[in-house]
Protein backbone atom coordinates (compact mmCIF):
# COMPACT_ATOMS: atom_id res chain seq x y z
CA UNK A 1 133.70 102.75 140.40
CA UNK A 2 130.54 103.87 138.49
CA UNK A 3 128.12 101.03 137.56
CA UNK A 4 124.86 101.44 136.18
CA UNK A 5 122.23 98.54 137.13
CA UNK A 6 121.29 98.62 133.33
CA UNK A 7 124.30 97.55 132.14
CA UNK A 8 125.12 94.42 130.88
CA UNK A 9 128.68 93.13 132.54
CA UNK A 10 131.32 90.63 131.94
CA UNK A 11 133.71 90.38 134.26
CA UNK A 12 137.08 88.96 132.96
CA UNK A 13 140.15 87.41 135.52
CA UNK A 14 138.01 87.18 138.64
CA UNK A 15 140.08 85.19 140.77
CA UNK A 16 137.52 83.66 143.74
CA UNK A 17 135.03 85.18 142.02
CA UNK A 18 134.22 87.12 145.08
CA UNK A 19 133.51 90.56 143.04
CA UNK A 20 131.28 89.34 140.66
CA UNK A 21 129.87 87.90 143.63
CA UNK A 22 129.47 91.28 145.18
CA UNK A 23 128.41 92.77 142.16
CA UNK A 24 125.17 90.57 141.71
CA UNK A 25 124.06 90.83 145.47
CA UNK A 26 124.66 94.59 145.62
CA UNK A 27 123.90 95.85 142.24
CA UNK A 28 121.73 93.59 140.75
CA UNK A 29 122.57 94.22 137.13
CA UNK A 30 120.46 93.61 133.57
CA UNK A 31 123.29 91.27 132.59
CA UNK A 32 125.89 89.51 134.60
CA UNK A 33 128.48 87.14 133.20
CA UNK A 34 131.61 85.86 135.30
CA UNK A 35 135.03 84.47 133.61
CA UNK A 36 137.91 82.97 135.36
CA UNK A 37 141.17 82.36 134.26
CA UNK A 38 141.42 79.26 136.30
CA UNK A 39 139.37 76.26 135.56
CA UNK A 40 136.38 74.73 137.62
CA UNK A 41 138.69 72.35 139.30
CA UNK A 42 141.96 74.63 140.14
CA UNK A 43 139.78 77.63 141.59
CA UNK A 44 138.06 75.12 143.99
CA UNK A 45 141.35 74.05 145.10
CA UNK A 46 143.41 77.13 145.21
CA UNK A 47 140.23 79.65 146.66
CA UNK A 48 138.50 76.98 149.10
CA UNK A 49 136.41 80.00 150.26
CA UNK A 50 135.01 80.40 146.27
CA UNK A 51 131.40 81.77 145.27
CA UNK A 52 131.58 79.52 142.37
CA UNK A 53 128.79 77.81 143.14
CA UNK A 54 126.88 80.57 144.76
CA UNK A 55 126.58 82.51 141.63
CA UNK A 56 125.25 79.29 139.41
CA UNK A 57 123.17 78.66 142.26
CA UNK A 58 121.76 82.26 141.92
CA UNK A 59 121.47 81.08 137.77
CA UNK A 60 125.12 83.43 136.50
CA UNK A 61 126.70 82.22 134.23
CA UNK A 62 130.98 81.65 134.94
CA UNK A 63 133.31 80.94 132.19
CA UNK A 64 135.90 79.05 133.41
CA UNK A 65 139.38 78.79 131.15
CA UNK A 66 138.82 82.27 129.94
CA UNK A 67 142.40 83.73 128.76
CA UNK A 68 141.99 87.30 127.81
CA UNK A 69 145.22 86.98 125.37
CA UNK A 70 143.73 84.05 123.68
CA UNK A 71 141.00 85.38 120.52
CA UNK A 72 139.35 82.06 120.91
CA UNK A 73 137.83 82.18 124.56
CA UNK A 74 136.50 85.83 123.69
CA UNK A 75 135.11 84.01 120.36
CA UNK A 76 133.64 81.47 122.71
CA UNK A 77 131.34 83.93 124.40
CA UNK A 78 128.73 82.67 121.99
CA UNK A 79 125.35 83.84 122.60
CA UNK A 80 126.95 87.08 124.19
CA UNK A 81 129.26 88.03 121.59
CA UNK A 82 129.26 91.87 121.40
CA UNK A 83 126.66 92.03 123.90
CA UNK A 84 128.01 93.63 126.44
CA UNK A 85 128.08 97.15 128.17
CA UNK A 86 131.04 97.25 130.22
CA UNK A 87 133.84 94.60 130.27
CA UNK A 88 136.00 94.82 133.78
CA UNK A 89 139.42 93.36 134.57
CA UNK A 90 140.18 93.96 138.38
CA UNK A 91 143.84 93.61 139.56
CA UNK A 92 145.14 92.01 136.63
CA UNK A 93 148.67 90.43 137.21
CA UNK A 94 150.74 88.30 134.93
CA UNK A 95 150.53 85.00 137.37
CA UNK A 96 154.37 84.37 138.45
CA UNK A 97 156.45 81.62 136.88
CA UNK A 98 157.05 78.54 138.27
CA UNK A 99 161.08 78.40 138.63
CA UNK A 100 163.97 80.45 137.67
CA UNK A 101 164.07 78.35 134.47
CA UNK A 102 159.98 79.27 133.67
CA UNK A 103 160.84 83.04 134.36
CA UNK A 104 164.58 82.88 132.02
CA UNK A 105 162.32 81.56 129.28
CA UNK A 106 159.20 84.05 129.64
CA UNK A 107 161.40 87.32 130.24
CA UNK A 108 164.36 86.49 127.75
CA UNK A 109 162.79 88.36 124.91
CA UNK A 110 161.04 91.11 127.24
CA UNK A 111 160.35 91.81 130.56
CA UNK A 112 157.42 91.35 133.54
CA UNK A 113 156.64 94.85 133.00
CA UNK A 114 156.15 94.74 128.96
CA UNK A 115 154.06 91.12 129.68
CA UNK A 116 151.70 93.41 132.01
CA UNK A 117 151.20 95.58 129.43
CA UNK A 118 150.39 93.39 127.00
CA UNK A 119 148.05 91.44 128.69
CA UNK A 120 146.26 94.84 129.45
CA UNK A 121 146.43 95.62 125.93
CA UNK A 122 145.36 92.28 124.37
CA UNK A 123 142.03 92.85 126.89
CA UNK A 124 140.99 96.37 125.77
CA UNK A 125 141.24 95.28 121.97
CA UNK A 126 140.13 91.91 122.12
CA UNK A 127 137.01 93.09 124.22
CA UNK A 128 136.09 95.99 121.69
CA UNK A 129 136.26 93.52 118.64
CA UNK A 130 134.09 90.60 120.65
CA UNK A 131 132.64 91.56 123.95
CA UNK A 132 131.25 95.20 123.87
CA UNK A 133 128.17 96.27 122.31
CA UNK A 134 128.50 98.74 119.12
CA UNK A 135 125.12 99.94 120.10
CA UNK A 136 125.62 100.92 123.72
CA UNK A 137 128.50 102.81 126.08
CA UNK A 138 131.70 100.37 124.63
CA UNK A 139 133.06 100.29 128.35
CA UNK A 140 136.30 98.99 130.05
CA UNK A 141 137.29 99.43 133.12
CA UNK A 142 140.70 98.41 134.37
CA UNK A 143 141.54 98.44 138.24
CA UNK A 144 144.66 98.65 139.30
CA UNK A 145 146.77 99.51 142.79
CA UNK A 146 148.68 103.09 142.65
CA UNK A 147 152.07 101.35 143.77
CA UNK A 148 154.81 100.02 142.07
CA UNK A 149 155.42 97.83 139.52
CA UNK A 150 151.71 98.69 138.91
CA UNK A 151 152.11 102.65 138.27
CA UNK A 152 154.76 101.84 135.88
CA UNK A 153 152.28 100.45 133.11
CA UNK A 154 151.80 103.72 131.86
CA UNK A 155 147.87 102.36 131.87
CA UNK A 156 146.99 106.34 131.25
CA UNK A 157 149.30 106.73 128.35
CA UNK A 158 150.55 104.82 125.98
CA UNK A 159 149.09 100.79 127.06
CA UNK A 160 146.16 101.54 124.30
CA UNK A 161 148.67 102.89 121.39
CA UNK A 162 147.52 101.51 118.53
CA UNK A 163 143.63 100.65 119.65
CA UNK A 164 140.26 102.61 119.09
CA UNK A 165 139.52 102.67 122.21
CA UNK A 166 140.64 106.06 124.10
CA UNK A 167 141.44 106.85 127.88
CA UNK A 168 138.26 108.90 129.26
CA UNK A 169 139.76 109.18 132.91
CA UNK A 170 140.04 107.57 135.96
CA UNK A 171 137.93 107.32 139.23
CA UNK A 172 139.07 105.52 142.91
CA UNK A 173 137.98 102.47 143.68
CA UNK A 174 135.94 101.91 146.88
CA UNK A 175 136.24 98.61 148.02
CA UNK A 176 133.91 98.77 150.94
CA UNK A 177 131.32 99.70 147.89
CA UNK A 178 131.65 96.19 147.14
CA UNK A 179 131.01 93.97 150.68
CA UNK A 180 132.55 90.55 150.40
CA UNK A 181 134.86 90.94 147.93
CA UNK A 182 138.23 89.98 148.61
CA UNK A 183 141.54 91.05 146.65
CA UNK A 184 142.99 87.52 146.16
CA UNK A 185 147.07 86.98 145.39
CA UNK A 186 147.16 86.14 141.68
CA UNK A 187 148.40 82.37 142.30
CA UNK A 188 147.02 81.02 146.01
CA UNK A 189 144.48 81.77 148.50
CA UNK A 190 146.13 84.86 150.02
CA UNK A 191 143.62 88.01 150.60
CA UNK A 192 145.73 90.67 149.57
CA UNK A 193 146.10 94.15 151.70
CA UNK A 194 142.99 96.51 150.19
CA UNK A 195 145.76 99.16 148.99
CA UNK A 196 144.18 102.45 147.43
CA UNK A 197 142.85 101.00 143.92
CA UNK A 198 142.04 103.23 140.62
CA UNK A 199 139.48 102.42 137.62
CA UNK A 200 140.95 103.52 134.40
CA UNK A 201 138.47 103.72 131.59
CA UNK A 202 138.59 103.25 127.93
CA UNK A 203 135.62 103.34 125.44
CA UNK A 204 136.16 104.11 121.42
CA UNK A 205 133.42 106.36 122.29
CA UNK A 206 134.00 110.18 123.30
CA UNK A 207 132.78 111.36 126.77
CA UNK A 208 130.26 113.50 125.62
CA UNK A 209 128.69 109.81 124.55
CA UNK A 210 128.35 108.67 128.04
CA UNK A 211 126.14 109.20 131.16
CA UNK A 212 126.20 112.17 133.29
CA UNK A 213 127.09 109.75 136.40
CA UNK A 214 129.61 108.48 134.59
CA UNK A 215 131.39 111.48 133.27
CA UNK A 216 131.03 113.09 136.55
CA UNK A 217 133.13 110.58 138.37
CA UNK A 218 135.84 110.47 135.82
CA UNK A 219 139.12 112.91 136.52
CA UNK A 220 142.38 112.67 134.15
CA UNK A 221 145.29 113.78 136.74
CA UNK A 222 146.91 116.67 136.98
CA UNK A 223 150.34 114.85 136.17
CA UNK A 224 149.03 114.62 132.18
CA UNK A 225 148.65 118.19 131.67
CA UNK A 226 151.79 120.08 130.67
CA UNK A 227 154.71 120.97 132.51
CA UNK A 228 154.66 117.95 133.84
CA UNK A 229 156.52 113.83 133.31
CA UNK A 230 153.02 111.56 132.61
CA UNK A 231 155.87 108.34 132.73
CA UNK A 232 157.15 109.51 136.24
CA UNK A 233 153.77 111.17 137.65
CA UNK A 234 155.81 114.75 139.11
CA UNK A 235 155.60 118.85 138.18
CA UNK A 236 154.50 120.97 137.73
CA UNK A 237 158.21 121.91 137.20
CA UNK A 238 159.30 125.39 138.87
CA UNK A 239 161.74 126.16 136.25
CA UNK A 240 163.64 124.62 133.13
CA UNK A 241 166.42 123.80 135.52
CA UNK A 242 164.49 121.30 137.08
CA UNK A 243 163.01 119.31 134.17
CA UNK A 244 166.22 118.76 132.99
CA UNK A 245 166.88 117.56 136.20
CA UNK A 246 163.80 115.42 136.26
CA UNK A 247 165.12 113.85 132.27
CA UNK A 248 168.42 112.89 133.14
CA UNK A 249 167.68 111.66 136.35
CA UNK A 250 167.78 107.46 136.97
CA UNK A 251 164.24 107.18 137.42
CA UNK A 252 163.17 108.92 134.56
CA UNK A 253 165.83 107.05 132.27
CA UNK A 254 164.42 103.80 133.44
CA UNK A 255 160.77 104.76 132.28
CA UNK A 256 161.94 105.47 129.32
CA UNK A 257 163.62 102.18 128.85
CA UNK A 258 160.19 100.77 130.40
CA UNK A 259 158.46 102.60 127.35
CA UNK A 260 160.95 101.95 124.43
CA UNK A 261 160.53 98.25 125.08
CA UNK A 262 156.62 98.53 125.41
CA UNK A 263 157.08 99.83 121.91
CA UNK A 264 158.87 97.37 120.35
CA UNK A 265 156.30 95.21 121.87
CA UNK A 266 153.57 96.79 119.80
CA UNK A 267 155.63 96.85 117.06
CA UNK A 268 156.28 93.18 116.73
CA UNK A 269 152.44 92.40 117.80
CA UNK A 270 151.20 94.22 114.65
CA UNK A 271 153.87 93.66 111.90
């Protein structure tokens, strides 16, 4: 993950608190701003081992209550409305609900996967319209495992249908970059096994806008490029033979069911 010390940067979602953490002893930025889902009170009790109180102590500010779905908590920012340089959301995961009768009610209309996605979405757009800076790079970076249910977000195709912000490319994630920080589990104080993480990155602004460093870290794999399935991440294909295969196989299928519900997602968000 590229970071420039210049930048300004909210980070959005972090659990513990433990990367912004690492970001302001290591890197030092311009601008530093932390947000946590969880209020003041739950993160103390569900992350005893917190840097809440390190990083006021060290005078950064932490928004606490900050829900990256809700248009009011990005309003909220105040004083650092579109102020920003790069906006980050590491890990994100739809917290898990609370009894078969919490998950019946959440999923009946649409599924874990399409909720993923739209909290995903909701970030990119709402961050654009009241986080990022018109006047500098427009950033966001997304970091998420290469594993499953995680690779099947499609965060490289179609999660920012709809938005002005574009997909520039990816880079890997080096944790070890980043001493300290500690991949939490979504809903208790579980350190979670440092799996091979990617940074996908979005600006409305083309690459040619951006930083050398930047643009030099940032690949687009070679599963987007024809001849290949983006949804399924395999090809190049030898022959027709086996892409029709590869279509009517059960895997593929189920992407595309994956994909036709993210649509009707979008669909009902906008009309």
């Amino acid at each position: 993950m590229y970071l420039n010390p210049n930048w300004r940067i909210l980070t959005v979602g972090d659990g513990d608190l433990s990367f912004s953490s690492a970001i302001h002893n290591h890197l030092k930025p311009y601008l530093l701003v932390a947000s946590t889902y969880d209020d003041a009170t739950t993160i103390e009790q569900k992350y005893p081992d917190n840097a809440l109180n390190n990083l006021k102590a060290h005078n950064v500010e932490v928004l606490n209550g900050f829900d990256v779905t809700n248009t009011a908590c990005w309003q909220s920012l105040d004083g650092y409305l579109n102020s920003f340089d790069v906006v980050i959301f590491q890990f994100p995961l739809i917290p898990a609900f609370v009894g078969r009768e919490a998950f019946e009610n959440n999923t009946r209309q649409t599924s874990m996967n399409v909720l993923n996605r739209a909290l995903l979405h909701q970030f990119i757009k709402y961050a654009n319209e009241y986080a990022l800076d018109k006047n500098g790079p427009m950033l966001c970076y997304i970091t998420s495992k290469d594993v499953k249910p995680y690779r099947e977000w499609n965060i490289e195709g179609s999660l920012n249908n709809g938005l002005s912000a574009e997909y520039l490319g990816q880079m890997p994630f080096d944790i070890s970059r980043f001493e300290g920080y500690k991949i939490r589990n979504v809903d208790r104080d579980k350190h979670v096994k440092d799996t091979s993480g990617i940074t996908y990155v979005f600006s409305p602004k083309t690459m040619n806008t951006h930083t050398n460093e930047l643009s030099a870290q940032l690949k687009k794999p070679a599963y987007l490029t024809p001849n290949h399935c983006p949804l399924c991440r395999v090809g190049p294909y030898m022959a027709n033979e086996d892409e029709t295969k590869h279509i009517n196989a059960k895997k593929h299928q189920q992407m595309l069911h994956l994909e036709s519900d993210w649509q009707q997602w979008l669909n009902d968000f906008y009309n």
